[in-house]
C-alpha atoms as a PDB file:
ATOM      1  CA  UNK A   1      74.136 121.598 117.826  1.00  0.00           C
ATOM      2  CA  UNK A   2      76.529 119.727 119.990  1.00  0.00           C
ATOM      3  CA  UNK A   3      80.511 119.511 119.249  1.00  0.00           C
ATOM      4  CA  UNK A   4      81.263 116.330 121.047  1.00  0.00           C
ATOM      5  CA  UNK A   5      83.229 113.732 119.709  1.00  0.00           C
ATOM      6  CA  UNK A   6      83.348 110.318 119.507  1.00  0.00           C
ATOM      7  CA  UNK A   7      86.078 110.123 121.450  1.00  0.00           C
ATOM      8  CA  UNK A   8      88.322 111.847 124.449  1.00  0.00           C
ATOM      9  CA  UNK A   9      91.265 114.219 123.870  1.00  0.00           C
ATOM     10  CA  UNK A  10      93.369 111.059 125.594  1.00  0.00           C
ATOM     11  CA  UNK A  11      92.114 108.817 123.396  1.00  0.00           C
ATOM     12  CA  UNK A  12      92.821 110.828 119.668  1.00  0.00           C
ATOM     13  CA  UNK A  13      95.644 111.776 118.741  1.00  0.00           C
ATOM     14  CA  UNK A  14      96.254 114.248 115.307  1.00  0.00           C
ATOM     15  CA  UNK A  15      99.616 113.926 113.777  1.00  0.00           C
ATOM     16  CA  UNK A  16     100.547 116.813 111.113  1.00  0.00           C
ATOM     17  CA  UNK A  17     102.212 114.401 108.795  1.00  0.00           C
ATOM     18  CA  UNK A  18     101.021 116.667 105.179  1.00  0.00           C
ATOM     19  CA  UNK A  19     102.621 115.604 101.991  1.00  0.00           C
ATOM     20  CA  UNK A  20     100.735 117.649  99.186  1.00  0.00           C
ATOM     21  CA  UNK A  21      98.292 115.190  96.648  1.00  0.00           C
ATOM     22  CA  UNK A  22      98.989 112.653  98.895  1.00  0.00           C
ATOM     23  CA  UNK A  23      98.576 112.622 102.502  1.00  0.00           C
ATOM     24  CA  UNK A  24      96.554 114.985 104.585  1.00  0.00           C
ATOM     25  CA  UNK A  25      97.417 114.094 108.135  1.00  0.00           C
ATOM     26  CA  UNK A  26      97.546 110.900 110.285  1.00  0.00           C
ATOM     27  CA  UNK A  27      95.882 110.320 113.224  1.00  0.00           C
ATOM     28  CA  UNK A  28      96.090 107.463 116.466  1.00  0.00           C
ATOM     29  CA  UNK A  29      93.196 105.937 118.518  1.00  0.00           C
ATOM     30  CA  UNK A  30      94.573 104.156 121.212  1.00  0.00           C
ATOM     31  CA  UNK A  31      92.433 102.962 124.427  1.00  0.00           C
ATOM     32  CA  UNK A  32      89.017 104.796 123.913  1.00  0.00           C
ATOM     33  CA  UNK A  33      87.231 101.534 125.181  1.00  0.00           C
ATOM     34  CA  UNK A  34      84.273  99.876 123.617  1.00  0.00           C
ATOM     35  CA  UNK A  35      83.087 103.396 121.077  1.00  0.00           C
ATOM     36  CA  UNK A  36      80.620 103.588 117.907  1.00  0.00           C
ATOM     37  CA  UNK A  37      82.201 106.590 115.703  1.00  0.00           C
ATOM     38  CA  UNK A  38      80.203 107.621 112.730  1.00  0.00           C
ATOM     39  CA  UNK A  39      82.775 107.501 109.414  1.00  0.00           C
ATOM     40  CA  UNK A  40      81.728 110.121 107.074  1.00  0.00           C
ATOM     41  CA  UNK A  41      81.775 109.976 103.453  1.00  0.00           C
ATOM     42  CA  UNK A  42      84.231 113.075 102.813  1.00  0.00           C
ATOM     43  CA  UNK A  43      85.783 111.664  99.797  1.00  0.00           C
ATOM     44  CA  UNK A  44      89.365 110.813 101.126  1.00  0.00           C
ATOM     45  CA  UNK A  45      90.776 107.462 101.130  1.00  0.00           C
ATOM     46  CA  UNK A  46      92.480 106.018 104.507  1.00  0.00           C
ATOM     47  CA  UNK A  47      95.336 103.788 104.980  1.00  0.00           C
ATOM     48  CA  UNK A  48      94.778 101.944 108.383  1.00  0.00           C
ATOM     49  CA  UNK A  49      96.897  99.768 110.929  1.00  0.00           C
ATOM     50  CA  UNK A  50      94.882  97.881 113.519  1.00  0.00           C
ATOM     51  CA  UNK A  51      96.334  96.378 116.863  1.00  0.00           C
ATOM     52  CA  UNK A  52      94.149  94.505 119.107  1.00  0.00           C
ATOM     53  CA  UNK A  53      90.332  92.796 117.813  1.00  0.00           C
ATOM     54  CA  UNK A  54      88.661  93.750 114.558  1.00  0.00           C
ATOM     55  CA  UNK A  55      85.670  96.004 114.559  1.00  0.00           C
ATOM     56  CA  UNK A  56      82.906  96.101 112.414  1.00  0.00           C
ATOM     57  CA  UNK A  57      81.337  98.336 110.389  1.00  0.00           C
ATOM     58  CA  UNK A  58      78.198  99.024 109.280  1.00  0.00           C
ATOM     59  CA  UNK A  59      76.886 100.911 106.284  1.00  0.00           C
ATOM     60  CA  UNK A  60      74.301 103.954 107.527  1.00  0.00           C
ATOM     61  CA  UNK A  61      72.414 102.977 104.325  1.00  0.00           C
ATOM     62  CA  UNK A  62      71.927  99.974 103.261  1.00  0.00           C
ATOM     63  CA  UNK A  63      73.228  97.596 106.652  1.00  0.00           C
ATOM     64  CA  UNK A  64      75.988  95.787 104.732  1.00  0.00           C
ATOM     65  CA  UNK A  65      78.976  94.922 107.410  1.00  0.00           C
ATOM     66  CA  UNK A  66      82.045  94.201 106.877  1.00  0.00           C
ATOM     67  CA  UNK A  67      84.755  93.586 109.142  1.00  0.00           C
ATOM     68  CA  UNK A  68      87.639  96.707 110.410  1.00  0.00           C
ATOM     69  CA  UNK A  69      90.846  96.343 110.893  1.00  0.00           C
ATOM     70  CA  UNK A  70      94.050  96.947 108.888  1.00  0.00           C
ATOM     71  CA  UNK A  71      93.346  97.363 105.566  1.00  0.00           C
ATOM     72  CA  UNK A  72      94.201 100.447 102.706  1.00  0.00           C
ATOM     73  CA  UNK A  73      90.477 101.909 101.413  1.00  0.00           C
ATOM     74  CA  UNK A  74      89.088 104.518  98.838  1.00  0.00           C
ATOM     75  CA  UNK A  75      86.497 107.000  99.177  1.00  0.00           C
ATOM     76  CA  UNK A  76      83.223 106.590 101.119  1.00  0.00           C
ATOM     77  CA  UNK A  77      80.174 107.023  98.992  1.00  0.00           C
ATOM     78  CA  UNK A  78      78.006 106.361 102.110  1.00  0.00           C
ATOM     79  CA  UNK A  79      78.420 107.033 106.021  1.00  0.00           C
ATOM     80  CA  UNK A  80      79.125 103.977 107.981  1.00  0.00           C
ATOM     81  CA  UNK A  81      79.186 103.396 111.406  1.00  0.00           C
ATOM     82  CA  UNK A  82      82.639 101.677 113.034  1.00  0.00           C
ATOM     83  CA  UNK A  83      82.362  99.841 116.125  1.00  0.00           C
ATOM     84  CA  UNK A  84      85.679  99.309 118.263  1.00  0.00           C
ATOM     85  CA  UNK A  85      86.083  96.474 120.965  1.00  0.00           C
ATOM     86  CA  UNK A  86      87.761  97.760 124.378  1.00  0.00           C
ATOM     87  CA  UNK A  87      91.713  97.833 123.724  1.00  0.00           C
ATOM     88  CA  UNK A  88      91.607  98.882 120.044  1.00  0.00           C
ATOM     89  CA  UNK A  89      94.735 100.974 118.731  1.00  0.00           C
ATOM     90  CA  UNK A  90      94.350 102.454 115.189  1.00  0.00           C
ATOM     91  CA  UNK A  91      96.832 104.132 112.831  1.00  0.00           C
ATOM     92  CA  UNK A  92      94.968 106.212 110.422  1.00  0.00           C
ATOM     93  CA  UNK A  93      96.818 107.915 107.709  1.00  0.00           C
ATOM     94  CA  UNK A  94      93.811 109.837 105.503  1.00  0.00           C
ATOM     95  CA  UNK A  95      95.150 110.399 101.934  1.00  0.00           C
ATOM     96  CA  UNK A  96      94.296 113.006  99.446  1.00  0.00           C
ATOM     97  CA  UNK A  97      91.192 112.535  97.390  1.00  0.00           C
ATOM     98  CA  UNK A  98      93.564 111.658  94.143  1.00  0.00           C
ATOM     99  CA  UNK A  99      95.775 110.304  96.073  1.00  0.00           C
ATOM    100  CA  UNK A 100      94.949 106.651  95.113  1.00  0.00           C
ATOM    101  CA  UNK A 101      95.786 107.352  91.733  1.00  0.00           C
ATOM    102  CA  UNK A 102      98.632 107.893  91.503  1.00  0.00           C
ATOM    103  CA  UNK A 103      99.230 104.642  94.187  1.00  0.00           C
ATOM    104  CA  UNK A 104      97.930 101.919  91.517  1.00  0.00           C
ATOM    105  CA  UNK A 105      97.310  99.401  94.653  1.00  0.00           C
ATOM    106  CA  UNK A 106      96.502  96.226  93.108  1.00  0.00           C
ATOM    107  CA  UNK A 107      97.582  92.484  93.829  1.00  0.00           C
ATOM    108  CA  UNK A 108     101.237  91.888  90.995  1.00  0.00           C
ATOM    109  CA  UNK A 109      98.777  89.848  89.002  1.00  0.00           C
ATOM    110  CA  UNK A 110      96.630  92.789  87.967  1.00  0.00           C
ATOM    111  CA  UNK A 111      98.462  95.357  88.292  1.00  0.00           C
ATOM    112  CA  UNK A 112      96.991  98.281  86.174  1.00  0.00           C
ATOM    113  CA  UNK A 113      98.818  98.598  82.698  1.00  0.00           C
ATOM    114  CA  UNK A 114      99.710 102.191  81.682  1.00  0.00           C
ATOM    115  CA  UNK A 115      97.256 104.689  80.259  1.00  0.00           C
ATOM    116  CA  UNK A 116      94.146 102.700  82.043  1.00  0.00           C
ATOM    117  CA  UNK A 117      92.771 104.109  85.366  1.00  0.00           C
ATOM    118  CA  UNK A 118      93.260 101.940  88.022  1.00  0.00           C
ATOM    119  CA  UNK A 119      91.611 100.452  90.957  1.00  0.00           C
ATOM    120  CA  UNK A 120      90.344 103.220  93.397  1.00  0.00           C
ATOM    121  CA  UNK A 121      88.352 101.061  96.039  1.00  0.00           C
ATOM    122  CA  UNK A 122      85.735 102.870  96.474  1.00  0.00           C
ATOM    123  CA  UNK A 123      83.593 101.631  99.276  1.00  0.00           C
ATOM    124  CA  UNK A 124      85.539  99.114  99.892  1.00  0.00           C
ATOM    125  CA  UNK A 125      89.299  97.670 100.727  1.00  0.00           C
ATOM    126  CA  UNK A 126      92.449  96.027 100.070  1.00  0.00           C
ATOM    127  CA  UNK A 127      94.949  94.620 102.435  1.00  0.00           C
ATOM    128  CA  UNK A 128      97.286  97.152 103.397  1.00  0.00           C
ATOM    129  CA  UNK A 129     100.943  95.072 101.913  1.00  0.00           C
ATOM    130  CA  UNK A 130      99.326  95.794  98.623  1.00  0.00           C
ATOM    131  CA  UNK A 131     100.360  99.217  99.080  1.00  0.00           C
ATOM    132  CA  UNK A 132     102.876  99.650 101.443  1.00  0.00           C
ATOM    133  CA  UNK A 133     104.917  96.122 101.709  1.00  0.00           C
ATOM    134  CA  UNK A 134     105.231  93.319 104.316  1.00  0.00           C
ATOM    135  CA  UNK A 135     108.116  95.029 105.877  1.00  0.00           C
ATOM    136  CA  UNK A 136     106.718  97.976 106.537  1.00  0.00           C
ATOM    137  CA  UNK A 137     103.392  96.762 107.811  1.00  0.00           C
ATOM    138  CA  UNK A 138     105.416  94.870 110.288  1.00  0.00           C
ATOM    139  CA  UNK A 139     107.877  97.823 111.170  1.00  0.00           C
ATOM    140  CA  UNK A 140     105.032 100.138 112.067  1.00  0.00           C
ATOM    141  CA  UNK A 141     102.550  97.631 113.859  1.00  0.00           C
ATOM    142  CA  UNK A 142     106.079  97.068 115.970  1.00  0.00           C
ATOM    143  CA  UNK A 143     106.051 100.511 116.562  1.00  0.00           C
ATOM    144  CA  UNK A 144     102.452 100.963 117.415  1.00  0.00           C
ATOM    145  CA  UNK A 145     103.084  98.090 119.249  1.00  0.00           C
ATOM    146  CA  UNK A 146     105.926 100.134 121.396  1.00  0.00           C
ATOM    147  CA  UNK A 147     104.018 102.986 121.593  1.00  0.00           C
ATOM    148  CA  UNK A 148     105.723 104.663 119.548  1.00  0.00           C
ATOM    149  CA  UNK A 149     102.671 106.329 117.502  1.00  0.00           C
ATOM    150  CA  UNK A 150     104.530 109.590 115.597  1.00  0.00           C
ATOM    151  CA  UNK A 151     107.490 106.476 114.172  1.00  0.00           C
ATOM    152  CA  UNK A 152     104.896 104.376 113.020  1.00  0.00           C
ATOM    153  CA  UNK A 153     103.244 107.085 111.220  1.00  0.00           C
ATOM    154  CA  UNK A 154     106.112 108.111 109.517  1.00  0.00           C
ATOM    155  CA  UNK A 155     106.822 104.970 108.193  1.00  0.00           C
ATOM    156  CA  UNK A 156     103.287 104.567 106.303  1.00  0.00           C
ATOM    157  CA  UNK A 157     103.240 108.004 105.306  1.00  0.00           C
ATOM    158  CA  UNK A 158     107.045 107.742 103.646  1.00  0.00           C
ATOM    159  CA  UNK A 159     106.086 104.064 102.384  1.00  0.00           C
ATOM    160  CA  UNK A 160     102.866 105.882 100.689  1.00  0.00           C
ATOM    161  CA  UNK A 161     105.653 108.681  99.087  1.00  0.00           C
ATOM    162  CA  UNK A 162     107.961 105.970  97.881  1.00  0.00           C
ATOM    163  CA  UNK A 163     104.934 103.843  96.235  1.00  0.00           C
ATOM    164  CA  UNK A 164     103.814 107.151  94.327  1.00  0.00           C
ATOM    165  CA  UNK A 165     107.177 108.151  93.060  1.00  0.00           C
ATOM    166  CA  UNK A 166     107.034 104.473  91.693  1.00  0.00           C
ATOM    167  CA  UNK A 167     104.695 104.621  90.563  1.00  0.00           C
ATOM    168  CA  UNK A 168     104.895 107.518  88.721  1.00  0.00           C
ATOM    169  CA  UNK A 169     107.992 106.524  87.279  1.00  0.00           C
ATOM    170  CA  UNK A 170     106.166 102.917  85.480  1.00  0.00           C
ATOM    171  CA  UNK A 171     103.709 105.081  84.130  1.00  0.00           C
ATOM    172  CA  UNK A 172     105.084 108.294  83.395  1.00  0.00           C
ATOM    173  CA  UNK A 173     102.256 110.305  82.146  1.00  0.00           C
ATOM    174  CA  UNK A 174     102.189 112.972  79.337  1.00  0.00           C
ATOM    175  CA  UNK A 175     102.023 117.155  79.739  1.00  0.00           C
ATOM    176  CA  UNK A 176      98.557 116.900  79.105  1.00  0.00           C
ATOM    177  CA  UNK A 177      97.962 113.946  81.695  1.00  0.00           C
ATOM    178  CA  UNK A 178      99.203 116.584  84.566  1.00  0.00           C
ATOM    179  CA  UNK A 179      97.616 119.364  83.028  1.00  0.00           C
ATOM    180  CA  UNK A 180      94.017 117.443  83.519  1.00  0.00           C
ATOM    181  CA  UNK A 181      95.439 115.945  86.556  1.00  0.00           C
ATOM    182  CA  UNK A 182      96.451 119.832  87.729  1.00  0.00           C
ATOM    183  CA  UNK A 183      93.175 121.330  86.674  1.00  0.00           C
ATOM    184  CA  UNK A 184      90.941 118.370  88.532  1.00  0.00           C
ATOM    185  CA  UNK A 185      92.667 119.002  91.668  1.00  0.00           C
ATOM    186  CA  UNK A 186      91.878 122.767  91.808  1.00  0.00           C
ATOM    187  CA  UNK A 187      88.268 121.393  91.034  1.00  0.00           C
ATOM    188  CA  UNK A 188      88.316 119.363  94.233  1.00  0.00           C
ATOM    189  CA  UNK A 189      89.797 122.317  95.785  1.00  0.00           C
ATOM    190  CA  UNK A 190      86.815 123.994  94.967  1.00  0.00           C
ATOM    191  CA  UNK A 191      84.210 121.340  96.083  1.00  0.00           C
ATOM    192  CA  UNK A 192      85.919 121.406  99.305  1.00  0.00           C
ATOM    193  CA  UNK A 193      85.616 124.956  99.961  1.00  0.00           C
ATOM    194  CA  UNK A 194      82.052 124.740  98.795  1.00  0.00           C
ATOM    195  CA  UNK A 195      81.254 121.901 100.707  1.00  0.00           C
ATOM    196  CA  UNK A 196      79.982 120.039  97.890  1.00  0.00           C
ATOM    197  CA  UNK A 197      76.993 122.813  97.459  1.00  0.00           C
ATOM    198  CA  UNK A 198      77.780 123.045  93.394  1.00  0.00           C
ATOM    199  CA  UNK A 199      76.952 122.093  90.651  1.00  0.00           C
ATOM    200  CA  UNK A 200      78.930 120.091  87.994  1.00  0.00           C
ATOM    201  CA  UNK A 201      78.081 122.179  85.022  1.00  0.00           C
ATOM    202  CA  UNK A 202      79.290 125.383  86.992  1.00  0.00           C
ATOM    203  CA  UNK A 203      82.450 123.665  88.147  1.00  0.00           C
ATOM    204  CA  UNK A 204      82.805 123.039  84.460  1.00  0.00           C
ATOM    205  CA  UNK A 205      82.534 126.759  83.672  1.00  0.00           C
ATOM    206  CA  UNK A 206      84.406 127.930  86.703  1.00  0.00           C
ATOM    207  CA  UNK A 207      87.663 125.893  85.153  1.00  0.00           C
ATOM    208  CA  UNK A 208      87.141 126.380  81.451  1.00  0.00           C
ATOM    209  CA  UNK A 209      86.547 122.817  80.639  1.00  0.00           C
ATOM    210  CA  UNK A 210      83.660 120.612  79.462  1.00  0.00           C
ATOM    211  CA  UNK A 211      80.921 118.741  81.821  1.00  0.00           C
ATOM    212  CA  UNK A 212      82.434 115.686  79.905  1.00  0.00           C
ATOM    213  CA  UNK A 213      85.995 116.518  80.825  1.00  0.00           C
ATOM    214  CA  UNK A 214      84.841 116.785  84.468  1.00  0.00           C
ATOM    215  CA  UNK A 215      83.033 113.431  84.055  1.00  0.00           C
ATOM    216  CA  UNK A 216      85.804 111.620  82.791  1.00  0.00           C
ATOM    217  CA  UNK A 217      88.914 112.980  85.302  1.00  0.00           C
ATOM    218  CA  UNK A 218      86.244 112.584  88.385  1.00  0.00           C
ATOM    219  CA  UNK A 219      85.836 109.268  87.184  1.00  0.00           C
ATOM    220  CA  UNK A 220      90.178 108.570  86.409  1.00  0.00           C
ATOM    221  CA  UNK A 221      91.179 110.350  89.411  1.00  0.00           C
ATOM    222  CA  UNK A 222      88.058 109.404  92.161  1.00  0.00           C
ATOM    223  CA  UNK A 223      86.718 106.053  90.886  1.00  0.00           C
ATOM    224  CA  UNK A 224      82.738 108.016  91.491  1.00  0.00           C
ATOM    225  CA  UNK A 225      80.947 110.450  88.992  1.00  0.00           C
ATOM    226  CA  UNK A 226      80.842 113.910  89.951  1.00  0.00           C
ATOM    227  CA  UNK A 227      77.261 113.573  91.019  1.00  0.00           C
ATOM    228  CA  UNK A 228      78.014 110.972  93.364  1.00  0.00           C
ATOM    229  CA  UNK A 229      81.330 112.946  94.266  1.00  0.00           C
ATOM    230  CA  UNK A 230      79.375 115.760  95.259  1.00  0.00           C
ATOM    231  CA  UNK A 231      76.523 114.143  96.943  1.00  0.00           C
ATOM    232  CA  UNK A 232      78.902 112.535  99.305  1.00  0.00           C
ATOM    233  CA  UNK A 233      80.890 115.848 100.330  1.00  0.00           C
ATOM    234  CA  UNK A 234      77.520 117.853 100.776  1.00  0.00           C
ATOM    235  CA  UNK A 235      76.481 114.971 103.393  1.00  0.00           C
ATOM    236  CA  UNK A 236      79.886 115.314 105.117  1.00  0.00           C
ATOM    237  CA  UNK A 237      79.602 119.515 105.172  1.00  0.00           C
ATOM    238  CA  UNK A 238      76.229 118.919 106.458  1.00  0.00           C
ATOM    239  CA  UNK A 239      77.153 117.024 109.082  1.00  0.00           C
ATOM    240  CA  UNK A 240      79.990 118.717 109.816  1.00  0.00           C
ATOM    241  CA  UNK A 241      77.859 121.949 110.532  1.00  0.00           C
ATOM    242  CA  UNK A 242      75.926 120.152 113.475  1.00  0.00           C
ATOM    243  CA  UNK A 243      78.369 118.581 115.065  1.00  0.00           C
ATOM    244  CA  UNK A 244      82.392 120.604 114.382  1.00  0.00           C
ATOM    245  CA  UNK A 245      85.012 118.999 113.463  1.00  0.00           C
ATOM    246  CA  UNK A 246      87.173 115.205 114.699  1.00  0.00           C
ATOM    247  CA  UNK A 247      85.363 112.447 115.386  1.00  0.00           C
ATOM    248  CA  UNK A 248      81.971 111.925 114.774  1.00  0.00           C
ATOM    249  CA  UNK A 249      79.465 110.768 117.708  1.00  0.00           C
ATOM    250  CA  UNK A 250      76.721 108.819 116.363  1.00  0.00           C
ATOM    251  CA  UNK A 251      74.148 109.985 119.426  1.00  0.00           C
ATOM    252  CA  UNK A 252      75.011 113.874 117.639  1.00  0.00           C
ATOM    253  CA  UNK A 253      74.137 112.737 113.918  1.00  0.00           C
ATOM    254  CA  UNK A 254      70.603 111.387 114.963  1.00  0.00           C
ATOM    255  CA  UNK A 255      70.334 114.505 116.965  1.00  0.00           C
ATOM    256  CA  UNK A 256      71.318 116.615 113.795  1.00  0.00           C
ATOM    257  CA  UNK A 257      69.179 114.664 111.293  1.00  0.00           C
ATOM    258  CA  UNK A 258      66.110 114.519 113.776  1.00  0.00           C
ATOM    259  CA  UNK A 259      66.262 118.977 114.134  1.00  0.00           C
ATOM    260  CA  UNK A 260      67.036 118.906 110.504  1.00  0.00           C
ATOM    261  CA  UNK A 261      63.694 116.891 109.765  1.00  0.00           C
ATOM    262  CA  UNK A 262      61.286 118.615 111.953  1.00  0.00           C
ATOM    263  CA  UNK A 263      62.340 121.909 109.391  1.00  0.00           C
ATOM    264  CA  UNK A 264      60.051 121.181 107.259  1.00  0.00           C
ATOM    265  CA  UNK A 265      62.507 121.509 104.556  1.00  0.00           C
ATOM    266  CA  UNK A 266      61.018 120.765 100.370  1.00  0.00           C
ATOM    267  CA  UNK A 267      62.553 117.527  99.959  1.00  0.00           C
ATOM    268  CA  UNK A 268      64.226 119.371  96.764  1.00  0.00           C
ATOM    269  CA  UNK A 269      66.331 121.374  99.038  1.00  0.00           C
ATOM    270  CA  UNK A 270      67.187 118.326 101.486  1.00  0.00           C
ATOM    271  CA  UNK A 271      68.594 116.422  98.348  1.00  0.00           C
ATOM    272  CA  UNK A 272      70.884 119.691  97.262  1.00  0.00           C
ATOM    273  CA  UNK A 273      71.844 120.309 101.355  1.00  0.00           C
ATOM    274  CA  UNK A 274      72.777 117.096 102.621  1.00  0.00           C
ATOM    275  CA  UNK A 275      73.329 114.754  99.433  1.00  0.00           C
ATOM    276  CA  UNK A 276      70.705 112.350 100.294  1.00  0.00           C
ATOM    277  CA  UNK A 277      67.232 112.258  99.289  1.00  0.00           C
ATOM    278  CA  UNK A 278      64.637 112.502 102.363  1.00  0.00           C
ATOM    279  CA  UNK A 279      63.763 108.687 101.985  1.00  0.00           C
ATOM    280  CA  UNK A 280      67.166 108.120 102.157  1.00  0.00           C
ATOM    281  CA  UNK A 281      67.988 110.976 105.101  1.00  0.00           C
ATOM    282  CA  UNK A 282      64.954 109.065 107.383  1.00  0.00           C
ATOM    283  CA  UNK A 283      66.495 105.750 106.534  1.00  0.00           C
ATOM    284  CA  UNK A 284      70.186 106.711 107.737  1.00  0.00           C
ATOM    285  CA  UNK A 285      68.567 108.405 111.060  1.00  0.00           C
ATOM    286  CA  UNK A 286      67.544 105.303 111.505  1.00  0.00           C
ATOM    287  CA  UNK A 287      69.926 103.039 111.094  1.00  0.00           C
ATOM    288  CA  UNK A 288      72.200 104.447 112.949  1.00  0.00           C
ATOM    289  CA  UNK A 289      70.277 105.637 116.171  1.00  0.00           C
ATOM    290  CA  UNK A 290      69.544 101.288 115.736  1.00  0.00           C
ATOM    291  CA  UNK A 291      72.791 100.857 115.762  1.00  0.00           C
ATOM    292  CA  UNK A 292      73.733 102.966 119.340  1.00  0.00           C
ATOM    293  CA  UNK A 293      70.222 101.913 120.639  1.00  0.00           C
ATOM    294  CA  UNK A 294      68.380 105.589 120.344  1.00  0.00           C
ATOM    295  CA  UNK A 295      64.812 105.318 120.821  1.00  0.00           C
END
């Protein structure tokens, strides 16, 4: 299958910004033009800075749109396809799958007292102050706004450090809390590496814990149950396996999802391979070759 991506090498920029259980990496768009990149759901959240006119974007499966700009977000339990007007410069600074967490983003008002789990966003988003501050929104949109990509990026990523250490030290959590929070993340580990082709109860086993224990941190520490966890990474390793790795074309999913139909897979196996069932598969294909005008 192809390895195009959404975008040109002068367009995307990588930044290897790592902080461990937090951030992963950062990443700039800046002058790709008018572009439709498919957002997969791989199960990290994404803190984003926007310069220039919103986008939009457009859930694969069920149409819902919603507008893209700046704005701090949890996992993906669905692919979603982000348009970008001409001009657009993005700041994208993809977190660790527990990462929101241990960030407690919420508005003062609500804030999430200790011991309860707190707000993970999942499929959706919150303005990006309630995580990192006014000032430093406004430090590292002047930044982007400078050009000055790899100082803008620093700032989130520290601001995202700062927010977990205080985090962290409201709610200080018990030996057992980072035991489970220890043994979880070595579970995600695991469903990385896997690709999200595995099954709870043997993730369970694998770890020594209970399908209930599982349940419960997957729920505490991703704001999905593992079955919807899972489901959602085997879509993303499925798609990654067609297309490589950066951004995501749209033109190369439909491609992928059209070869992958004419298999003649059992729609048994399609559900365990890519996460979706083949009602569901056909009704992503398409939406999104709607979307980018494939016949």
């Amino acid at each position: 299958m192809s390895n195009s991506s959404a975008f040109s090498d002068r367009a995307y920029r990588r930044l290897a910004l790592a902080v461990p259980g937090l951030v992963e990496h950062a990443w700039v768009l800046r002058d790709a033009g008018a572009v439709r990149e498919l957002l997969l759901p791989d199960g990290r959240g994404l803190v984003q800075l926007a310069l220039g006119a919103p986008g939009r974007l457009t859930d694969a499966l069920t149409g819902a749109r919603r507008a893209e700009g700046d704005d701090v977000r949890g996992l993906l339990t669905r692919a979603a396809v982000r348009e970008l007007p001409a001009g657009a410069v993005r700041l994208g600074v993809q977190l660790h799958p527990m990462a929101l967490s241990r960030l407690f983003v919420a508005a003062p008002q609500v804030r999430v007292a200790a011991g309860r789990a707190a707000d993970l966003l999942v499929d959706r988003a919150a303005p990006p102050q309630d995580l990192l501050g006014e000032a430093v929104v406004e430090a590292a949109r002047a930044a982007l706004t400078a050009g000055e990509d790899d100082e803008a990026a620093r700032l989130v990523v520290a601001a995202v450090v700062r927010r977990a250490q205080e985090s962290a030290d409201e709610r200080p959590g018990s030996d057992e809390d980072d035991e489970h929070r220890a043994t979880f993340a070595e579970v995600v580990s695991q469903v990385d590496a896997e690709r999200g082709l595995v099954a709870a109860a043997d993730l369970a086993r694998a770890h020594e814990v209970t399908v209930s224990d599982l349940h419960r941190w997957s729920v505490r520490y991703l704001g999905v149950p593992p079955a919807t966890y899972l489901a959602a990474v085997r879509f993303t390793g499925f798609v990654r396996e067609a297309v490589g790795p950066g951004p995501v074309a749209p033109t190369d999913v439909v491609a992928a999802l059209r070869w992958y139909a004419q298999s003649a897979i059992a729609p048994r196996e399609v559900e365990r391979f890519t996460g979706l069932s083949p009602v569901e598969l056909r009704r992503v294909e398409e939406r999104v070759a709607e979307l980018v005008g494939i016949a």
